[in-house]
N, C-alpha and C. Protein backbone atom coordinates (compact mmCIF):
# COMPACT_ATOMS: atom_id res chain seq x y z
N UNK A 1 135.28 10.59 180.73
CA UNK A 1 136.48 10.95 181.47
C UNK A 1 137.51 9.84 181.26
N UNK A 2 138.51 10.87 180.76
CA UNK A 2 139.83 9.22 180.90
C UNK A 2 140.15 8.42 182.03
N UNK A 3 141.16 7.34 181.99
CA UNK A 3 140.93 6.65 183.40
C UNK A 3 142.18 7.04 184.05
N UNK A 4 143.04 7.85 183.05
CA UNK A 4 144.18 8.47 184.07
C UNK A 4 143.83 9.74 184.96
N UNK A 5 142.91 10.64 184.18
CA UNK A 5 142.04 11.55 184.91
C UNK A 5 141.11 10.96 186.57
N UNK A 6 140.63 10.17 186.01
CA UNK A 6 139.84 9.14 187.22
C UNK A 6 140.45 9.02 188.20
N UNK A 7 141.70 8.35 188.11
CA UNK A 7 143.06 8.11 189.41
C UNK A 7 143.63 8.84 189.80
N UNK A 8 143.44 10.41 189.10
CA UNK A 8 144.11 11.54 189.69
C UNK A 8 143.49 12.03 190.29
N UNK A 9 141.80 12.03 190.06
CA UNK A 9 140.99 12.78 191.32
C UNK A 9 140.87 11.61 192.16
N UNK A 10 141.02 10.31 191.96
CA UNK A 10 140.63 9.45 193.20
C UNK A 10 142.30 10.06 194.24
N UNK A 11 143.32 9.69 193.04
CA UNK A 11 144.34 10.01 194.14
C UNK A 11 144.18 11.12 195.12
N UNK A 12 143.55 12.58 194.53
CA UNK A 12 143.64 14.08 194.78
C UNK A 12 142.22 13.48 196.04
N UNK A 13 141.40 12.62 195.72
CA UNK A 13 140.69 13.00 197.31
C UNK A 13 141.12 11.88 198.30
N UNK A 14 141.47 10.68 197.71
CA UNK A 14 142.21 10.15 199.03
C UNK A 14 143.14 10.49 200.05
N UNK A 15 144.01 11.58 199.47
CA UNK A 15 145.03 12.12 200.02
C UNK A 15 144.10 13.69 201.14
N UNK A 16 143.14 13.77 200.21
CA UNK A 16 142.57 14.98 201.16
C UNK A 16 141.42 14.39 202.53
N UNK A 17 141.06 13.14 202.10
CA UNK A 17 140.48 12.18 203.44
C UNK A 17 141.12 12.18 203.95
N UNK A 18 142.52 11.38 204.21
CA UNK A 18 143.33 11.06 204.65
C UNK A 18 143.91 11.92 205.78
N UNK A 19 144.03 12.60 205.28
CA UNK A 19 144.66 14.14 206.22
C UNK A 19 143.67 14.42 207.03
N UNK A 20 142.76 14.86 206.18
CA UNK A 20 141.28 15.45 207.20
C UNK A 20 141.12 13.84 208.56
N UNK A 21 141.20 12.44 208.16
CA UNK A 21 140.72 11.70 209.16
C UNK A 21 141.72 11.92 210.36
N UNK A 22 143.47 12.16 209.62
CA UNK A 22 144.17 12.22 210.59
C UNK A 22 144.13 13.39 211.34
N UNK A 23 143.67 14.51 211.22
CA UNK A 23 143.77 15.55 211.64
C UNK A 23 142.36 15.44 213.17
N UNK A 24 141.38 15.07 212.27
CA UNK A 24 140.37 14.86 213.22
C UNK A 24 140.66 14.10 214.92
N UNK A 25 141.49 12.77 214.45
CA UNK A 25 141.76 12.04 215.29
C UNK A 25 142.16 12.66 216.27
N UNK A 26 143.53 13.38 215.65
CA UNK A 26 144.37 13.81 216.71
C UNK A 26 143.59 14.89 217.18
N UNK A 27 142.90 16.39 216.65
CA UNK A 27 141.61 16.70 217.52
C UNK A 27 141.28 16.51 218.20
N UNK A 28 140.67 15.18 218.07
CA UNK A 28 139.29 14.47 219.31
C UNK A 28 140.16 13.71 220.40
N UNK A 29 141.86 12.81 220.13
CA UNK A 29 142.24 13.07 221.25
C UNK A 29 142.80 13.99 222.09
N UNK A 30 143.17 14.88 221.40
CA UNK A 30 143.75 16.21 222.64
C UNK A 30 142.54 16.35 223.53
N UNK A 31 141.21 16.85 222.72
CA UNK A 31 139.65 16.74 223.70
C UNK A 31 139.70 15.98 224.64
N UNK A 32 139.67 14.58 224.49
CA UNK A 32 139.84 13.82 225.51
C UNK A 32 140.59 13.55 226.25
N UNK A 33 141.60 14.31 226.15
CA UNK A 33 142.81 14.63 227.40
C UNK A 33 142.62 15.53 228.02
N UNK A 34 141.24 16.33 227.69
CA UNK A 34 141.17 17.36 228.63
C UNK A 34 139.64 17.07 229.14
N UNK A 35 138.63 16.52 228.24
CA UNK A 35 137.65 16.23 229.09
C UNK A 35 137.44 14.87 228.95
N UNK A 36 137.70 13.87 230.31
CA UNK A 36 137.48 12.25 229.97
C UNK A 36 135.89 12.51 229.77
N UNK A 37 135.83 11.37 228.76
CA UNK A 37 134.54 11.07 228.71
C UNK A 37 134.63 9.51 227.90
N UNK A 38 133.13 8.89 227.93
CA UNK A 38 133.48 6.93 227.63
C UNK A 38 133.30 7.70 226.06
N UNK A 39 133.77 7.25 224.64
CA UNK A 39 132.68 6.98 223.38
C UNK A 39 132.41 5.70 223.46
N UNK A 40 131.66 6.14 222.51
CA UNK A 40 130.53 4.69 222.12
C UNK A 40 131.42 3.39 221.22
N UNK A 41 131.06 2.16 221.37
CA UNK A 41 131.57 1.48 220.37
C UNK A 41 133.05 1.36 220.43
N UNK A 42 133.37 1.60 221.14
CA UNK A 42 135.57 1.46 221.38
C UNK A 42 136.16 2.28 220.72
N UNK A 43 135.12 3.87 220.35
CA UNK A 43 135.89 4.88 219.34
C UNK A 43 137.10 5.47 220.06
N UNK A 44 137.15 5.18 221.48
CA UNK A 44 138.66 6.13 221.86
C UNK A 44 139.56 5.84 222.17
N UNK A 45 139.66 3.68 221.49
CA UNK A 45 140.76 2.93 221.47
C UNK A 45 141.20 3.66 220.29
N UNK A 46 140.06 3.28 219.28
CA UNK A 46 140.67 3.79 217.69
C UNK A 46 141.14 4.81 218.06
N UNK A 47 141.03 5.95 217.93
CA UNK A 47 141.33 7.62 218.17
C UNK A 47 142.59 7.20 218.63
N UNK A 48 142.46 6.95 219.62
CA UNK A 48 144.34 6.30 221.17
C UNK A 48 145.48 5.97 219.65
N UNK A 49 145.01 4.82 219.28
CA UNK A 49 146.21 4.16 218.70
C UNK A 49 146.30 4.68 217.19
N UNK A 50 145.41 5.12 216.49
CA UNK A 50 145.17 6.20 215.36
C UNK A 50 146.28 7.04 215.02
N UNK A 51 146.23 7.92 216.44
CA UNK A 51 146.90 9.57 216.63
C UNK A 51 147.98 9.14 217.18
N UNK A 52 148.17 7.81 217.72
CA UNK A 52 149.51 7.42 219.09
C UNK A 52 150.76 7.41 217.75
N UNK A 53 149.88 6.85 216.46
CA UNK A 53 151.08 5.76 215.59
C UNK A 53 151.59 7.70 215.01
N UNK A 54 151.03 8.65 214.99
CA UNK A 54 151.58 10.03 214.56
C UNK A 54 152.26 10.55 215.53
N UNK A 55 151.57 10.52 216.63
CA UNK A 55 151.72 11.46 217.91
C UNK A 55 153.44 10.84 218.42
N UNK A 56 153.38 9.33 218.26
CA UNK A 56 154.25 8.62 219.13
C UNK A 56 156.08 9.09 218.95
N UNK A 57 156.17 8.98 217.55
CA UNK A 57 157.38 9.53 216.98
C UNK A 57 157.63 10.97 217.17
N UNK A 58 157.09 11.95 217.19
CA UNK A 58 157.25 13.25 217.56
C UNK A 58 157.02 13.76 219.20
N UNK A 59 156.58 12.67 219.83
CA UNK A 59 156.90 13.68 221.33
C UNK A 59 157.94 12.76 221.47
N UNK A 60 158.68 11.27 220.77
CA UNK A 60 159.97 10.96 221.08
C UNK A 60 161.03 11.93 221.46
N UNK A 61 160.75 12.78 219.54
CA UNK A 61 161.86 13.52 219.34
C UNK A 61 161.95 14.77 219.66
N UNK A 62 160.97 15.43 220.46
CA UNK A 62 160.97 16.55 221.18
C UNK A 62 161.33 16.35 222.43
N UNK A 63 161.99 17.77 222.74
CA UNK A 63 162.52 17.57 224.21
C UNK A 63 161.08 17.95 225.33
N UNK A 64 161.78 17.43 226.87
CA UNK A 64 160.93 17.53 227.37
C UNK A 64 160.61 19.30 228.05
N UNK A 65 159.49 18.92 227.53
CA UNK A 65 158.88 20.99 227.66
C UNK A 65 158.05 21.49 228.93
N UNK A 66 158.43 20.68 230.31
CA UNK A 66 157.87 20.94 230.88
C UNK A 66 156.40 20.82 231.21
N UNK A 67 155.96 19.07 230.79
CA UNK A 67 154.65 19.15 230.74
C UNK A 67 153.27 19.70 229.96
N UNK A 68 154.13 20.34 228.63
CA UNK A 68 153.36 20.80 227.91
C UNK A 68 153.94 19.81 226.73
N UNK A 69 152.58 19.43 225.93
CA UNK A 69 152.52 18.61 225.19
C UNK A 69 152.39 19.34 223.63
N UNK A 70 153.66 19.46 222.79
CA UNK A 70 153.36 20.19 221.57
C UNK A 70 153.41 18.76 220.31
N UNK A 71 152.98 18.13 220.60
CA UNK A 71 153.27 16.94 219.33
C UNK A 71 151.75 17.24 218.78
N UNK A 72 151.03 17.22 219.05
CA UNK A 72 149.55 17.32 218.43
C UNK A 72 149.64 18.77 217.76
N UNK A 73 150.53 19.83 218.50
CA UNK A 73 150.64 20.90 217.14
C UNK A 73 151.09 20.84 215.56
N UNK A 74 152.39 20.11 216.05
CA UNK A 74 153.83 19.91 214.92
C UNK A 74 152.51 18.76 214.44
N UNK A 75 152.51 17.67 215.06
CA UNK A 75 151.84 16.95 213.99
C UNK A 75 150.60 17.27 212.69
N UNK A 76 149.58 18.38 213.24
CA UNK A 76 149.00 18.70 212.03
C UNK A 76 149.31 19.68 211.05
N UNK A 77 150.31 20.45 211.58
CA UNK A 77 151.40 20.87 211.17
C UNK A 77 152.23 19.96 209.67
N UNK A 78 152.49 19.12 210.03
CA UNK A 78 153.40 17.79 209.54
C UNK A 78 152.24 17.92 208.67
N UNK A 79 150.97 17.23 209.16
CA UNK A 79 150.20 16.24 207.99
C UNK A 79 149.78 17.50 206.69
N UNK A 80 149.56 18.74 207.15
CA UNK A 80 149.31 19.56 206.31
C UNK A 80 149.93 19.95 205.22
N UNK A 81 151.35 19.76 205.92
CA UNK A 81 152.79 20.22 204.37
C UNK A 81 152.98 19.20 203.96
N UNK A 82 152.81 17.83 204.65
CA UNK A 82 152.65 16.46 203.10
C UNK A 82 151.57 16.75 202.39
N UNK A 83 150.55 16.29 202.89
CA UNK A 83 149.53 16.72 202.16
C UNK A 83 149.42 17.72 200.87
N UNK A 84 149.93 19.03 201.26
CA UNK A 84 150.20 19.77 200.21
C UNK A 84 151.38 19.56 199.16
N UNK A 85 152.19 18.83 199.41
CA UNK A 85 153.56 18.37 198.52
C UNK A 85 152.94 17.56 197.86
N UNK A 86 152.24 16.17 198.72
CA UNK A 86 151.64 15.56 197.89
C UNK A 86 150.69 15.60 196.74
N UNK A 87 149.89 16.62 196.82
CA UNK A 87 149.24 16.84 196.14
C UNK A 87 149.67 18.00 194.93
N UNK A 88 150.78 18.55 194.80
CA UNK A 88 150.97 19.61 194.08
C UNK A 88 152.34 18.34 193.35
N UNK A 89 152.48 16.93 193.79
CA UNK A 89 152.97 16.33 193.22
C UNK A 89 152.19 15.17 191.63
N UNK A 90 150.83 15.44 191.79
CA UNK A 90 149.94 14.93 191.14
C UNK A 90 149.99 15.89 189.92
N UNK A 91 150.03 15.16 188.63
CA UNK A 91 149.81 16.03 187.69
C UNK A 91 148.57 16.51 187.43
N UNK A 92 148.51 17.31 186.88
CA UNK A 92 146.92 18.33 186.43
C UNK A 92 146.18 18.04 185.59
N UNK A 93 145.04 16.98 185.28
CA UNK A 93 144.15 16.48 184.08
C UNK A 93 143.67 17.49 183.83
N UNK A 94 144.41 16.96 182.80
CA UNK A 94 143.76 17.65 181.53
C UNK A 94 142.52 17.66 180.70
């Protein structure tokens, strides 16, 4: 395999981790805004400040909706159409 081929699938799955970890995060905190519970190991600082550094800029710029929280929608929303730009920005090995 060539090594420009190599960096295009490393690029093509970093970008698909990436998404999937962020997507998860923000997941598992909406969960935990609806059922507290402790994790193990300080996983729901990580998760908190993970999803906060996505979450934080988009319930800025949304208005306020009455207590309903749509940033965890728009956001995987968001990560999904980079994700896909990004990746249909990678050329195709050949």
């Amino acid at each position: 395999m060539c090594v420009s081929c190599f960096l295009i699938v490393f690029a093509e799955a970093f970008i698909n981790v990436f998404a999937g970890a962020l997507t998860v995060c923000i997941l598992v905190r909406v969960l935990l805004s609806w059922v507290p519970m402790r994790l193990p190991l300080g996983l729901a600082d990580l998760v908190f400040s993970v999803s906060e550094a996505v979450l934080g800029p988009i319930r800025r710029a949304l208005p306020a909706m009455g207590g309903l929280d749509l940033s965890p929608f728009i956001a995987i929303i968001a990560i999904q159409v980079v994700q896909g730009l990004l990746l249909r920005l990678l050329p195709y090995p050949v």
